[in-house]
Protein backbone atom coordinates (compact mmCIF):
# COMPACT_ATOMS: atom_id res chain seq x y z
CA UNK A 1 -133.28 128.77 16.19
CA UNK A 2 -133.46 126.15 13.92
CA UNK A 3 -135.51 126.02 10.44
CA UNK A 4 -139.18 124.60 11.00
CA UNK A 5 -139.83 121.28 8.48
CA UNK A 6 -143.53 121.72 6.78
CA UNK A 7 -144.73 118.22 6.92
CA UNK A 8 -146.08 117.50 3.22
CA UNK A 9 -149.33 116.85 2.78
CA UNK A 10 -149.26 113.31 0.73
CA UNK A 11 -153.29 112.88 0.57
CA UNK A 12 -152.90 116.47 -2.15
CA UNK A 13 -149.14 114.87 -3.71
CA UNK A 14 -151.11 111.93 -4.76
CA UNK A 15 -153.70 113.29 -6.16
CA UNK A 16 -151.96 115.62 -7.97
CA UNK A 17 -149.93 112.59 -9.27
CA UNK A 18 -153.35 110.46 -10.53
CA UNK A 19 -154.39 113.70 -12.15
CA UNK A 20 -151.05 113.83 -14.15
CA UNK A 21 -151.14 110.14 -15.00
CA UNK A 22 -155.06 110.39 -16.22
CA UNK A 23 -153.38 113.16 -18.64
CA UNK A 24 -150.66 111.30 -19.63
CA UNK A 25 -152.95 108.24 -20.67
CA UNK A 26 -155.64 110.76 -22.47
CA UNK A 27 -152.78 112.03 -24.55
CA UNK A 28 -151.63 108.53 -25.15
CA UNK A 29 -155.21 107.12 -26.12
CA UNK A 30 -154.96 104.76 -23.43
CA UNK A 31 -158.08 105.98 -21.44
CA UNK A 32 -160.52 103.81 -23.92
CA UNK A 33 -158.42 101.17 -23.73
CA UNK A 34 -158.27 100.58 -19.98
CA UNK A 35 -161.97 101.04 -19.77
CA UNK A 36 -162.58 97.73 -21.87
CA UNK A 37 -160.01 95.93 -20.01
CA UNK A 38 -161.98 96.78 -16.77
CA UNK A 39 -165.13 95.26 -18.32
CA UNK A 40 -166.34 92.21 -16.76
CA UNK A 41 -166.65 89.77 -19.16
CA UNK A 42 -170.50 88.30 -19.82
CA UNK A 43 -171.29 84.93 -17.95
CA UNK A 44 -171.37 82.16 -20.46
CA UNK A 45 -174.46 80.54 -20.02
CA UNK A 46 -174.85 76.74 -20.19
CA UNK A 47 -177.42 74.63 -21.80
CA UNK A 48 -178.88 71.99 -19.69
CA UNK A 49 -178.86 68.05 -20.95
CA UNK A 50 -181.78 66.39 -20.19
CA UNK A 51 -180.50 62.75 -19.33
CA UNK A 52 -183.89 60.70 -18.63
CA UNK A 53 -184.68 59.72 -22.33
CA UNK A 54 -180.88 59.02 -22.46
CA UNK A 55 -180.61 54.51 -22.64
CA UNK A 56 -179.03 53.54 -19.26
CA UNK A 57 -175.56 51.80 -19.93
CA UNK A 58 -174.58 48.33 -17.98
CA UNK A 59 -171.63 46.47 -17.58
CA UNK A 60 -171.85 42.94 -19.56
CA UNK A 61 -171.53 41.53 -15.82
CA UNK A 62 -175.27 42.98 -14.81
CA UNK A 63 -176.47 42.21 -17.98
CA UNK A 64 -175.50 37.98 -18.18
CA UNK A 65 -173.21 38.43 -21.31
CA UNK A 66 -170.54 36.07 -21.29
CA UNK A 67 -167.06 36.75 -19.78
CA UNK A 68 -164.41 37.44 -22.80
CA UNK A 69 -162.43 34.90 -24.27
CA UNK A 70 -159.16 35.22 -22.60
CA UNK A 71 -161.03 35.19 -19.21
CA UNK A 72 -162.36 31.73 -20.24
CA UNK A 73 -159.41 30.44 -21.59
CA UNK A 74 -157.77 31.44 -17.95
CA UNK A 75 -160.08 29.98 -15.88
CA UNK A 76 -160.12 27.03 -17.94
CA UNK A 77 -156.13 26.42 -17.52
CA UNK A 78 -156.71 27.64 -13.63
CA UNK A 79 -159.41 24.79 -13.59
CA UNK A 80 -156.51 21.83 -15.11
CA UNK A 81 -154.40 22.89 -12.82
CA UNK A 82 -155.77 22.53 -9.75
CA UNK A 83 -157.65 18.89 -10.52
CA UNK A 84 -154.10 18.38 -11.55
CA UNK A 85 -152.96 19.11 -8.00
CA UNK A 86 -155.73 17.41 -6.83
CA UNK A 87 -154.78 14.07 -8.60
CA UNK A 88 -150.99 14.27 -7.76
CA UNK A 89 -151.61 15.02 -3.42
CA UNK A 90 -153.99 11.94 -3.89
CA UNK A 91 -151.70 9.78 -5.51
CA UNK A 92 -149.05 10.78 -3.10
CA UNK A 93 -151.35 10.08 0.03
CA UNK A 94 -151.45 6.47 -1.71
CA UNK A 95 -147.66 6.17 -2.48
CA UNK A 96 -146.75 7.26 1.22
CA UNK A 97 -145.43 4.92 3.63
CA UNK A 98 -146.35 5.03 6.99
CA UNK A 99 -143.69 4.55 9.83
CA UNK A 100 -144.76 2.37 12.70
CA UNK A 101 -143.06 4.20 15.13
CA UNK A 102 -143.57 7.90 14.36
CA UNK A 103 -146.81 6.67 12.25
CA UNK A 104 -146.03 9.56 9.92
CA UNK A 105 -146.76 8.87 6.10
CA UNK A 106 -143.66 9.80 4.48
CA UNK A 107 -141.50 9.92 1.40
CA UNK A 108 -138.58 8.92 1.86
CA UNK A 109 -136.67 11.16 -0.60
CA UNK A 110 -133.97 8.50 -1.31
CA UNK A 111 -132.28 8.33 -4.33
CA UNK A 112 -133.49 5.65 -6.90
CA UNK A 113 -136.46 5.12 -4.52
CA UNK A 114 -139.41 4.50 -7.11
CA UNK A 115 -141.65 4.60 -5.26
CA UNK A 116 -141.32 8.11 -3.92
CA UNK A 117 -139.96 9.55 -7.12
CA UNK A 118 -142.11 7.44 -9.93
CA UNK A 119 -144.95 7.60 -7.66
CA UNK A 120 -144.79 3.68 -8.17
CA UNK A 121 -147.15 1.62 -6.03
CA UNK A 122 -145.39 -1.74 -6.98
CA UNK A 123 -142.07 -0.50 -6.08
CA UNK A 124 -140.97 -1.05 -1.96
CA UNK A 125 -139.98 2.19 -0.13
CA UNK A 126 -136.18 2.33 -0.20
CA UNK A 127 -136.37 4.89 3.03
CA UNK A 128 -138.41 2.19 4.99
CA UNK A 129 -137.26 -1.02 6.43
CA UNK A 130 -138.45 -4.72 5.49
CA UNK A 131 -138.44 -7.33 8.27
CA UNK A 132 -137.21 -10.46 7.02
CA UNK A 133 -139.39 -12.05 9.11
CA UNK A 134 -142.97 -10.58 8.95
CA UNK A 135 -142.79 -7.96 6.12
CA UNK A 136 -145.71 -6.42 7.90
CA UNK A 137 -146.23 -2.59 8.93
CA UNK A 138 -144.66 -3.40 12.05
CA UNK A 139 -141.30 -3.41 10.43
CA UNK A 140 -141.36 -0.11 8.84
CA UNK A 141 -139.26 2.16 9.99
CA UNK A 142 -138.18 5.51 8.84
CA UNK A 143 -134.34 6.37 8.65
CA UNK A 144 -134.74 9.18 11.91
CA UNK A 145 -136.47 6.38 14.14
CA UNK A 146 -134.34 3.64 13.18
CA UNK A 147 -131.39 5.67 14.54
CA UNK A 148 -132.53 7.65 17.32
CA UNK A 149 -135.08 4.88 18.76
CA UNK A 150 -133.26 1.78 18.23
CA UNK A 151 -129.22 2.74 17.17
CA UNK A 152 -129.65 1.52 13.26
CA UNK A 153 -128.07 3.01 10.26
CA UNK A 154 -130.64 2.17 7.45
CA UNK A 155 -127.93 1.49 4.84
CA UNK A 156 -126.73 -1.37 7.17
CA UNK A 157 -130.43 -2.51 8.00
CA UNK A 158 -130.98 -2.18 3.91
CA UNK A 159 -127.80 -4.30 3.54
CA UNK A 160 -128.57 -7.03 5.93
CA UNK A 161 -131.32 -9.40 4.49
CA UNK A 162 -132.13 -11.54 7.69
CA UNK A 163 -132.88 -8.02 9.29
CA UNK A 164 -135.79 -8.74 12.05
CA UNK A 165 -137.64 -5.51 13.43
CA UNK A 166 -138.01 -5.24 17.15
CA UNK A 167 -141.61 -6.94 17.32
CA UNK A 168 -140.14 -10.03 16.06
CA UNK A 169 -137.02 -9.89 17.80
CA UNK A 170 -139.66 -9.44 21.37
CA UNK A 171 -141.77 -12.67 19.94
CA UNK A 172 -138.88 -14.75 19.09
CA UNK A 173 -136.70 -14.15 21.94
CA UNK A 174 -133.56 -13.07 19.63
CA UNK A 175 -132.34 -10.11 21.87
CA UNK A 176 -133.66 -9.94 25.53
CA UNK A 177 -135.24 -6.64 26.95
CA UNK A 178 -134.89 -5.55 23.10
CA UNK A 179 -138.62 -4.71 22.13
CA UNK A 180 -140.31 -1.71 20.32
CA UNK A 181 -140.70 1.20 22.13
CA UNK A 182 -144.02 2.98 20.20
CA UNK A 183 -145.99 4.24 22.54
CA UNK A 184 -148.79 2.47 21.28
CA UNK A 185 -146.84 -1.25 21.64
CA UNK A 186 -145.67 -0.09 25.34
CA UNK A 187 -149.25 0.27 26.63
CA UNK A 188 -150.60 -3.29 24.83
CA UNK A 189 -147.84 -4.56 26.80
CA UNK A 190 -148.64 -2.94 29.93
CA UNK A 191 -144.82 -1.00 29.92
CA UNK A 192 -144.83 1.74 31.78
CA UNK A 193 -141.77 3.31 30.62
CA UNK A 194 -140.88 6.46 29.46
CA UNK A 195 -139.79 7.28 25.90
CA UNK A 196 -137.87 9.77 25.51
CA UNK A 197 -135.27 10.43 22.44
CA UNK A 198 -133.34 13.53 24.19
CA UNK A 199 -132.95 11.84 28.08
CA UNK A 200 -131.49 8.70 26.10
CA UNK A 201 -129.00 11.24 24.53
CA UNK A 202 -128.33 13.03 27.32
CA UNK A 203 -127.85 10.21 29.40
CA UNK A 204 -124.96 8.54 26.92
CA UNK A 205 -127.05 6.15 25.59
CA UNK A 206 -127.21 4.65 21.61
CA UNK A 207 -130.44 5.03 21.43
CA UNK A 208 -134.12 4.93 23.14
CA UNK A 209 -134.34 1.09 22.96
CA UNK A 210 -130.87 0.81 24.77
CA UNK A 211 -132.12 3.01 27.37
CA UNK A 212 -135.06 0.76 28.24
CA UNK A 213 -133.20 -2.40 28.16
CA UNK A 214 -130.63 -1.39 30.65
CA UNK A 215 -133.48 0.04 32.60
CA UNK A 216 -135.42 -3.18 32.80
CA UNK A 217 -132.91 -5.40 33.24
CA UNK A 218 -131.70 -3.18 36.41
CA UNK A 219 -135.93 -3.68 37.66
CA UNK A 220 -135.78 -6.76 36.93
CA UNK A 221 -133.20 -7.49 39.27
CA UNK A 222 -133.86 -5.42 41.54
CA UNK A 223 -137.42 -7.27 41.64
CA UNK A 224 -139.49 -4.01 40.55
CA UNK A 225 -142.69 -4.70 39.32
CA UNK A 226 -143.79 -1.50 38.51
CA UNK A 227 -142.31 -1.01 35.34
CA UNK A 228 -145.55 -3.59 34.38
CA UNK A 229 -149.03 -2.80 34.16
C-alpha cells in the first residue's frame, strides 16, 4: 500500500509565520514604527466665514455704470454703418429703373452706365430703352424683355435713334398686330391672349410679340372674336 499524505494544516503554518515576522520586526525596531504609520491622522477642523456683513458685489451692468470705452466706440462704428446702409438701399431704390414690362426696378449693371454705377439721378439708364417717340415709362424696357418678349437686341435698339416702343408702334399704326404684350396693357385692351415666354420658344417663334401677331392675324381671318374682350 501506498504512503498516506498528512494534509498540512495552513490555519497553524500561518500563524507560525506572523509570529516569526512580529520577531523579525521587534529585532529590527520596526514594531514602533508601523504603529504610527497605522495612526489615523486628526481631522483638520475648519473655521467657518461668516459672509452676511461681507458688501455684496455687482456687475457694472446691475449697477447703471457705463459700458467701457471700446464697447462704445463699437457700437458707435456699428451705428455709421448701418445708417450708412440705410442711405445707400435708399438712394438705390431712387436710382432704379423700373421696366414696363416685368415692372421690376432694376440696375442695369452695364458698363459706363452712370446711373447704376455713380448712383447718378441725371444720368439715363444705359440697360433701359428710350422711345424716340414718347420717352415715357412705357418705353422702358430691360435687356431680358426686350429679347424674349419682343426679339430686340438692346445694343441695336441703343444704336437706333428713331427706336419707337411697342405702345407707339400700336397708336401709330407702324407695324400691324405688333403691340405690347404686359399683362397689364392686354387687359386695358380687352386681349385675351396668353403670354407666355417658353410656348413662344417652344413653338419656333422670335419672341412673345411674334407669337401673338401671327396668332391674331390667323383670328382675324378666320373672323374670331374671342381673342377681344
Amino acid at each position: 500500500m501506498g504512503r498516506l499524505r498528512v494534509k498540512p494544516n495552513y490555519e497553524e503554518l500561518r500563524k507560525a509565520q506572523i509570529m516569526e515576522n512580529q520577531a523579525r520586526f521587534a529585532s529590527l525596531g520596526l514594531q514602533n514604527i508601523l504603529g504610527e504609520l497605522r495612526t489615523k491622522p486628526e481631522k483638520r477642523k475648519h473655521n467657518k466665514v461668516d459672509y452676511s456683513s461681507a458688501p455684496l458685489r455687482r456687475s457694472n451692468r446691475l449697477k447703471g455704470d457705463s459700458a467701457p470705452s471700446s464697447k462704445k466706440k463699437y457700437d458707435g462704428i456699428k451705428e455709421r454703418l448701418y445708417q450708412e446702409a440705410l442711405v445707400q438701399r435708399s438712394n438705390r431704390l431712387k436710382v432704379g429703373v423700373c421696366c414696363h414690362s416685368c415692372m421690376e426696378k432694376k440696375f442695369c449693371g452695364e458698363e459706363d452706365c452712370k446711373r447704376c454705377g455713380d448712383l447718378d439721378m441725371d444720368q439715363p439708364c444705359l440697360g433701359m430703352t428710350d422711345c424716340s417717340a414718347c420717352h415715357s415709362s412705357n418705353g422702358l424696357l430691360c435687356r431680358e424683355c426686350l429679347k424674349n418678349r419682343y426679339g430686340e437686341e438692346l445694343e441695336e435698339v441703343r444704336a437706333n435713334k428713331e427706336w419707337i416702343c411697342p405702345h407707339c408702334a400700336e397708336e401709330k399704326g407702324i407695324n400691324p398686330y405688333w403691340f405690347c404684350n404686359r399683362l397689364l396693357c392686354l387687359k386695358k385692351r380687352n386681349i385675351a391672349l396668353t403670354v407666355n415666354t417658353f410656348k413662344a420658344r417652344k413653338m419656333g417663334y422670335k419672341s412673345v410679340a411674334h407669337m401673338l401677331m401671327d396668332q391674331l392675324q390667323g383670328a382675324v381671318k378666320g373672323g374670331d372674336d374671342k381673342l377681344f374682350g
